[in-house]
Protein backbone atom coordinates (compact mmCIF):
# COMPACT_ATOMS: atom_id res chain seq x y z
CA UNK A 1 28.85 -61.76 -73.90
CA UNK A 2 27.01 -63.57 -71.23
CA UNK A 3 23.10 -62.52 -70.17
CA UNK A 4 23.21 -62.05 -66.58
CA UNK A 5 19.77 -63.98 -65.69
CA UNK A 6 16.70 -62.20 -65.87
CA UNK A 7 18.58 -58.88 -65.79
CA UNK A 8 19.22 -57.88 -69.39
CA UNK A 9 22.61 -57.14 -68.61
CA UNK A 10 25.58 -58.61 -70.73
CA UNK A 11 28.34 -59.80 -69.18
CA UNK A 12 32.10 -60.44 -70.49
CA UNK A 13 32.35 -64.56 -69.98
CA UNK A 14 35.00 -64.12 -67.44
CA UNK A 15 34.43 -61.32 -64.18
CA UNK A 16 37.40 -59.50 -63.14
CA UNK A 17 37.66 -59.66 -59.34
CA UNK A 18 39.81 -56.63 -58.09
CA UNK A 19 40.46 -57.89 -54.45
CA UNK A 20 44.19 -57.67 -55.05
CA UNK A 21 43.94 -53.84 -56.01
CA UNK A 22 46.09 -51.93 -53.41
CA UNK A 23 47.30 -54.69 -52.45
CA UNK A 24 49.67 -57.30 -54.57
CA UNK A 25 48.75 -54.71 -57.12
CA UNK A 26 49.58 -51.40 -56.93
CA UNK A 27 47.76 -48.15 -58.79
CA UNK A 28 49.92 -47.82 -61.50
CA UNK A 29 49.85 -51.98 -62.15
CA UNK A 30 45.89 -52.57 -61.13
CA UNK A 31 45.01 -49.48 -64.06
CA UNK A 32 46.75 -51.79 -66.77
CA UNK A 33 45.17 -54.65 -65.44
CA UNK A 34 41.98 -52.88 -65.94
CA UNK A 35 42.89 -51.34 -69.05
CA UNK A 36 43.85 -54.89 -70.46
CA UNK A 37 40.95 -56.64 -69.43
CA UNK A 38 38.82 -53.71 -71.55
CA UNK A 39 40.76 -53.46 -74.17
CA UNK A 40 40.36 -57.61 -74.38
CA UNK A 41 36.54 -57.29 -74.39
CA UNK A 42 36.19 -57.55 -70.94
CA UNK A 43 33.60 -55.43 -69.05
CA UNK A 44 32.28 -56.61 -65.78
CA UNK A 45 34.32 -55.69 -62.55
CA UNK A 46 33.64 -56.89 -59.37
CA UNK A 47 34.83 -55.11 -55.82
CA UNK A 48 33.34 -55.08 -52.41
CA UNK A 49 33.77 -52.27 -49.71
CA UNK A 50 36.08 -54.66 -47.72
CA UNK A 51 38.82 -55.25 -50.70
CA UNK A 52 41.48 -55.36 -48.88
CA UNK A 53 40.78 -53.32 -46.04
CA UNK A 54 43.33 -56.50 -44.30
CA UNK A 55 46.04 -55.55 -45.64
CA UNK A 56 45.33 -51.49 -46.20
CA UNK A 57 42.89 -50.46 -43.66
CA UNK A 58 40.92 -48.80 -46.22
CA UNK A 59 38.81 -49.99 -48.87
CA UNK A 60 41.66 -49.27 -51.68
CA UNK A 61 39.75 -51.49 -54.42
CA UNK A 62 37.13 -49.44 -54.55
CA UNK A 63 38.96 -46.55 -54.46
CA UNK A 64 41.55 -47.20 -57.44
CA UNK A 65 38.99 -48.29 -59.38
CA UNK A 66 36.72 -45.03 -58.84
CA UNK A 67 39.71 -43.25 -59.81
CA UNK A 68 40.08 -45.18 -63.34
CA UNK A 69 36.58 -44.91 -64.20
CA UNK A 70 36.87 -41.49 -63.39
CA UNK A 71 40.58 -41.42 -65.75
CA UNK A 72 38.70 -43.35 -68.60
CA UNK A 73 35.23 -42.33 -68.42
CA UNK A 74 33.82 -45.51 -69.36
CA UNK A 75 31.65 -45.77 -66.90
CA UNK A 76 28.71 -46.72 -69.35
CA UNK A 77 30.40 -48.99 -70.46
CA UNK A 78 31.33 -50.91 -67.37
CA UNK A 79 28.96 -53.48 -65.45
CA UNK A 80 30.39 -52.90 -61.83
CA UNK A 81 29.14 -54.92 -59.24
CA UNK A 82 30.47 -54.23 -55.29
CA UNK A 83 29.37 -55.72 -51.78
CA UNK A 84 28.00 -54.64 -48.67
CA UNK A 85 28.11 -56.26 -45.05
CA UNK A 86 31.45 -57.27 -43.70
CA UNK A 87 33.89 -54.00 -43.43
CA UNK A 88 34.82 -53.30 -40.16
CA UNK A 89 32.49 -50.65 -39.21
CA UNK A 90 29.55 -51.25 -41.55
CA UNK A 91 29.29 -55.36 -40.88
CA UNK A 92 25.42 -57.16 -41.18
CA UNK A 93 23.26 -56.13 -43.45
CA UNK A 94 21.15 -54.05 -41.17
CA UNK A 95 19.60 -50.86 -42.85
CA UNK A 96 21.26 -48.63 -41.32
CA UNK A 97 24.34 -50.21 -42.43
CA UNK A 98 23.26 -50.47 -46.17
CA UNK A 99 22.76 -47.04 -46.31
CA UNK A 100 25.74 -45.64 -44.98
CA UNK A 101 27.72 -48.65 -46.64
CA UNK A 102 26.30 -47.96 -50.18
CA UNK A 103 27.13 -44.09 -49.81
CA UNK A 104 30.71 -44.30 -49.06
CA UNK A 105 30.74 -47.17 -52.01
CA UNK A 106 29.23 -44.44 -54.39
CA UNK A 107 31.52 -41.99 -53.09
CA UNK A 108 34.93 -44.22 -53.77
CA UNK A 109 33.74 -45.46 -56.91
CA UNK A 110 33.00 -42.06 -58.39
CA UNK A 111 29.59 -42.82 -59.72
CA UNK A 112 26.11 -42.51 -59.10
CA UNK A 113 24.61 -46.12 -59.13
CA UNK A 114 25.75 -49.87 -59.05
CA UNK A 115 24.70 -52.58 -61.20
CA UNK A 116 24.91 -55.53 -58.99
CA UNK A 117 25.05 -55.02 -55.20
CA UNK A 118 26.38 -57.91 -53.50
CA UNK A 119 25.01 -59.20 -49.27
CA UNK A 120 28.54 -59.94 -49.01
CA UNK A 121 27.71 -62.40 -46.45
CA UNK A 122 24.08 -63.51 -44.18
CA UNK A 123 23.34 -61.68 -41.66
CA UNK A 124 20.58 -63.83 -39.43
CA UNK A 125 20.85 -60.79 -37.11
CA UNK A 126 18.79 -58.70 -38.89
CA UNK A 127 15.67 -60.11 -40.44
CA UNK A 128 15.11 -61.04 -44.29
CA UNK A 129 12.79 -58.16 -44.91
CA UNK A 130 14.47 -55.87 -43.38
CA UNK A 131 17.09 -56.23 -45.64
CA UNK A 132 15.69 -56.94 -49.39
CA UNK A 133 13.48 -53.72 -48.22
CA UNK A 134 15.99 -51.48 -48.04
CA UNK A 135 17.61 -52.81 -51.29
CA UNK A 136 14.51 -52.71 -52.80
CA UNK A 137 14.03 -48.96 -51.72
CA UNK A 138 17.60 -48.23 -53.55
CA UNK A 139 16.82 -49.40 -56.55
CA UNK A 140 13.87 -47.42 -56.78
CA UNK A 141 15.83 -44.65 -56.09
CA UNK A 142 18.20 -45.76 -58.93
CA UNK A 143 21.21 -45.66 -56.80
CA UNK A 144 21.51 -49.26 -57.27
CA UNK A 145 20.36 -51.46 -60.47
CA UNK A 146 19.75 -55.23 -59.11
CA UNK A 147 20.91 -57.11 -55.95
CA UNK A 148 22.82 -60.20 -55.35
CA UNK A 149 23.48 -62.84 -52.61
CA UNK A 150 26.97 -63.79 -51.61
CA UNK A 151 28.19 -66.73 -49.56
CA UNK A 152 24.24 -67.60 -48.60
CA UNK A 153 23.13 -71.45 -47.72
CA UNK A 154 20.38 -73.30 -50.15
CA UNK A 155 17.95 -72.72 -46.96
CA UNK A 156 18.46 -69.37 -46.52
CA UNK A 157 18.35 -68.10 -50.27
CA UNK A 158 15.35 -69.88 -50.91
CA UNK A 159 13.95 -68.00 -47.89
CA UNK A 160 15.19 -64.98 -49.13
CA UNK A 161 13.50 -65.21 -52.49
CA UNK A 162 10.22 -66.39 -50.95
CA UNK A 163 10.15 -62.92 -48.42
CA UNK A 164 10.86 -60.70 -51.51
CA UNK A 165 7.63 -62.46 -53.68
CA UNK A 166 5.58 -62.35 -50.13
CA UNK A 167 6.52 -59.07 -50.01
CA UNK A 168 6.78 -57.72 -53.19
CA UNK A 169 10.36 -56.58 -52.49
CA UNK A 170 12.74 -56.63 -55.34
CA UNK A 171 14.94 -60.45 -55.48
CA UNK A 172 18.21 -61.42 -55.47
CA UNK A 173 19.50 -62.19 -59.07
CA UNK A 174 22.14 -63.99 -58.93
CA UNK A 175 24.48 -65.65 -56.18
CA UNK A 176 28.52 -65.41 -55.50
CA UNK A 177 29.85 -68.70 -53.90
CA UNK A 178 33.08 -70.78 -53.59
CA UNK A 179 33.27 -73.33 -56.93
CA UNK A 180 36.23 -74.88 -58.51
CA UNK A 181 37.32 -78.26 -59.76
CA UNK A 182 38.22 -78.99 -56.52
CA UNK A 183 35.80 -77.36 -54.75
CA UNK A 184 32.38 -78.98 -55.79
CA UNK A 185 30.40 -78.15 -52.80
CA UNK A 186 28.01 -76.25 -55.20
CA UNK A 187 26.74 -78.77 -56.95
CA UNK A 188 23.78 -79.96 -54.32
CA UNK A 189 21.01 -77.68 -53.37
CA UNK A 190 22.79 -74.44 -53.15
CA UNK A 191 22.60 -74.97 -57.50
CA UNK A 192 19.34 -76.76 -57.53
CA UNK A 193 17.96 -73.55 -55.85
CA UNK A 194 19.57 -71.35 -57.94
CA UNK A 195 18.56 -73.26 -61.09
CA UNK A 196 14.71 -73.42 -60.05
CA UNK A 197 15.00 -70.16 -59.49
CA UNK A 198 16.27 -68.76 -62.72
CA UNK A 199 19.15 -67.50 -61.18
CA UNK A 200 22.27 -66.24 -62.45
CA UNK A 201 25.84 -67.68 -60.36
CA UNK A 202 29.20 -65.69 -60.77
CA UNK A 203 31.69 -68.02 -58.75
CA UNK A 204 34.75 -67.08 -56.98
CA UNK A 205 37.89 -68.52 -56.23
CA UNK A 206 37.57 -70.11 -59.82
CA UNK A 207 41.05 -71.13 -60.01
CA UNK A 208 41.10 -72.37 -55.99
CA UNK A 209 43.57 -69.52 -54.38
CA UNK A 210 45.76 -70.34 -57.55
CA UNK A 211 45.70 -73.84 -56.72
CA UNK A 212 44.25 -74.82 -60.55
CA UNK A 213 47.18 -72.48 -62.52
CA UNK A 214 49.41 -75.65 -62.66
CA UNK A 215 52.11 -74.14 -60.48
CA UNK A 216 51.28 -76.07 -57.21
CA UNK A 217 53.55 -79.43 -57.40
CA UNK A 218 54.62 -81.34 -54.78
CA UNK A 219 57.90 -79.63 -53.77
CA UNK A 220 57.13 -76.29 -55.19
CA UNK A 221 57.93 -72.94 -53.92
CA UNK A 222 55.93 -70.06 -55.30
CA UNK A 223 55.65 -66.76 -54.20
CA UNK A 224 52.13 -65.64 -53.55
CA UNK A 225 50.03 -64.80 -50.47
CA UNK A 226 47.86 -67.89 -50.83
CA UNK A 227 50.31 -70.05 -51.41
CA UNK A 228 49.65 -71.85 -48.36
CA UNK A 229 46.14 -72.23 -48.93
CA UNK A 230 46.53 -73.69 -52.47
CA UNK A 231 49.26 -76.46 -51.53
CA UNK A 232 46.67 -78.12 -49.25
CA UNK A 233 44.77 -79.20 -52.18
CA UNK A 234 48.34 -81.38 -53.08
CA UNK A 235 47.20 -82.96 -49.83
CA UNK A 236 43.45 -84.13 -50.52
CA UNK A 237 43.06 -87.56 -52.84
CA UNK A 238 41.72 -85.95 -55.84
CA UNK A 239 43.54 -82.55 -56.01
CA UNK A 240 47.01 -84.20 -57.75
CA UNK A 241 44.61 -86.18 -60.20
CA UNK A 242 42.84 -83.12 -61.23
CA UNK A 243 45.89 -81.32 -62.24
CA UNK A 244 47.26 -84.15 -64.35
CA UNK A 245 44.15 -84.13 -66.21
CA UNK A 246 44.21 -80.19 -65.95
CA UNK A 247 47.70 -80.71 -67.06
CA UNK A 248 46.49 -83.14 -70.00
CA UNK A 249 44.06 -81.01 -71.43
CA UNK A 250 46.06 -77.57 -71.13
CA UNK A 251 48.97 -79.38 -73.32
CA UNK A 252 46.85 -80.85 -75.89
CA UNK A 253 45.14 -77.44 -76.35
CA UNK A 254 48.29 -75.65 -75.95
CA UNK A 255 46.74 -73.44 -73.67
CA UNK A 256 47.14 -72.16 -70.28
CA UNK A 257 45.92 -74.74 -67.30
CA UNK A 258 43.85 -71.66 -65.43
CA UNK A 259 42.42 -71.06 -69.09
CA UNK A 260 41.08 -74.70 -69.00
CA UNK A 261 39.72 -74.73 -65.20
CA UNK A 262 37.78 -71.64 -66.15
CA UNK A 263 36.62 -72.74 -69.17
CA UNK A 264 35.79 -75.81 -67.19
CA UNK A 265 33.67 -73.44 -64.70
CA UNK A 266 32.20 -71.35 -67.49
CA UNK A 267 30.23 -74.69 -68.85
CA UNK A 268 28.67 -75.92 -65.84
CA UNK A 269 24.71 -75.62 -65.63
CA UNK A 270 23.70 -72.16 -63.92
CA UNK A 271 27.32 -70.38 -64.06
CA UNK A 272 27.45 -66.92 -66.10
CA UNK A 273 30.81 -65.58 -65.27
CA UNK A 274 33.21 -67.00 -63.06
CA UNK A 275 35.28 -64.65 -61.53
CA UNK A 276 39.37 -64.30 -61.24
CA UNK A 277 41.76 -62.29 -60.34
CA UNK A 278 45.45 -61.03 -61.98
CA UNK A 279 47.83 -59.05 -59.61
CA UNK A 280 49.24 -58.01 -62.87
CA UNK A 281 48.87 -58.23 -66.93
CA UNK A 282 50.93 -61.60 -67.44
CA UNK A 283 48.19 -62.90 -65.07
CA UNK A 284 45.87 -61.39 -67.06
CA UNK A 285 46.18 -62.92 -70.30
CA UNK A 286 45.20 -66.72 -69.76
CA UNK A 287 42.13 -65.17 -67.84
CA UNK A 288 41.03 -63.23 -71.25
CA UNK A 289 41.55 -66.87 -73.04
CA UNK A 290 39.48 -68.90 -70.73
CA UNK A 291 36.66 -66.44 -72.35
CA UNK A 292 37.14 -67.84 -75.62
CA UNK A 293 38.09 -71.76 -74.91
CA UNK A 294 34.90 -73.82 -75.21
CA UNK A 295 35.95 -77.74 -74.13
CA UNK A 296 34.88 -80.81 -75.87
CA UNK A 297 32.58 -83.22 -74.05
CA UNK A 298 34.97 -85.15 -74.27
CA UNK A 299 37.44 -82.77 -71.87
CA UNK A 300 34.96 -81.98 -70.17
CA UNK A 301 34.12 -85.79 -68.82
CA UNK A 302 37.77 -86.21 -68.20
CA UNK A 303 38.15 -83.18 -66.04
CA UNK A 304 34.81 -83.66 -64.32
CA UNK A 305 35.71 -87.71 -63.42
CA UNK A 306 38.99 -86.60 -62.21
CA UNK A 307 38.17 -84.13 -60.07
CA UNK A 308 35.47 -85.61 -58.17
CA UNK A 309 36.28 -86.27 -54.32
């Protein structure tokens, strides 16, 4: 287990994101991805109100996963973390918004409070303390347990920590962004602020939309929804050098490639969980191993040089 920053809250090494629930993974399937990922050690789940309300029109995540808690009765033992601000209908972080969002979120998820509560996304509409005050005001009211900022600029966050110490609102613990091996965007001020700021970062799209499983070669033709998205990496200069190192490593570990880019992920400075996804329990499994691969320097080097735009 994993501290999540200054929260006290421990944290399997890998996050389960569930934005496939209802989606490329039914009820029946997305309950034995759950109960796998438990059963392997795993406890922190993450969801947001608009998972995936594109391809449902409802927010289905949240909803089959209310209704497992509610099978399993494990809530205790669950850190579940969801988002607020870009379902049609409640988009913005507004407080009106929050409000009604977090209700219907408490509602589908069959519990009374949230861990983490995600701004899915910056809302410059609406200003900063308008905002962290009515997160602030539910967490006093224990309906939610800490607050997080997803998909914010360096700028921005920093601003948004300095309003909550002005105003002795409660901060943002951690950040959600966009970091991969071939994705490295992260690594400038968005993670010097977050760093400075004793942050804690949870990435997504760890394994780049599938990109970093090793099944992407030229020529390929694999049947996902992002496949699209994850050939274009075949197409940049240092996406087909990062999986032959990826490749490298994986073989001379004899583990799965998407266990290595995690484990990659998991050792960078500021990251506490990365977070991945498994539209079924074969998917599952080289997620679960990531948690207990710790690379070399050595590997590490090699992946980081080769994957470097």
């Amino acid at each position: 287990m994993r501290s999540l920053g200054i929260t006290g809250l421990s944290v399997f090494p890998i996050s389960l994101g569930t934005n496939v629930f209802g989606w490329t993974a039914d009820k029946e399937t997305s309950f034995a991805v759950l109960d796998a990922y438990v059963e392997g050690g795993g406890n922190f789940l993450d969801t947001a109100d608009v998972y995936p309300y594109w391809a449902t029109g409802e927010s289905t995540s949240e909803t089959i996963i209310g209704e497992w808690l509610a099978a399993r009765r494990n809530r205790d033992s669950i850190v579940l973390a969801t988002k607020v601000g870009m379902l049609e209908g409640h988009k913005g972080l507004a407080p009106a918004t929050i409000r009604t969002a977090v209700e219907d979120s408490l509602r589908r998820l069959r519990t009374d409070y949230i861990d983490l509560y995600w701004a899915h996304v910056d809302d410059r509409d609406t200003p900063l303390v308008e905002t962290l005050s009515t997160f602030d005001t539910l967490i006093r009211e224990g309906k939610v347990r800490y607050v997080g900022a997803s998909n914010y600029d360096a700028p921005r966050l920093a601003e948004a920590l300095k309003t909550s110490d002005e105003e002795g609102l409660a901060r943002y613990v951690a950040l959600q962004q966009p970091y991969n091996l071939v994705e490295r965007a992260y690594e400038g001020d968005l993670r010097a602020v977050v760093a400075a700021e004793g942050l804690a970062s949870t990435p997504y799209s760890g394994l780049a939309r599938g990109f970093l499983t090793g099944k992407y070669t030229p020529g390929a033709n694999v049947d996902s929804p992002r496949a699209g998205a994850a050939a274009r990496y075949l197409e940049t200069e240092h996406g087909p050098r990062t999986l032959q190192a990826l490749t490298r490593v994986a073989q001379e570990r004899g583990a799965a490639p998407a266990s290595v880019a995690l484990a990659w992920l998991a050792a960078q400075p500021t990251i506490t969980t990365p977070l991945a996804s498994a539209r079924n329990v074969e998917q599952l499994r080289p997620l679960m191993e990531a948690a207990a691969l710790t690379l070399s320097e050595e590997e590490l080097t090699l992946l980081d040089e080769a994957s470097r735009p």
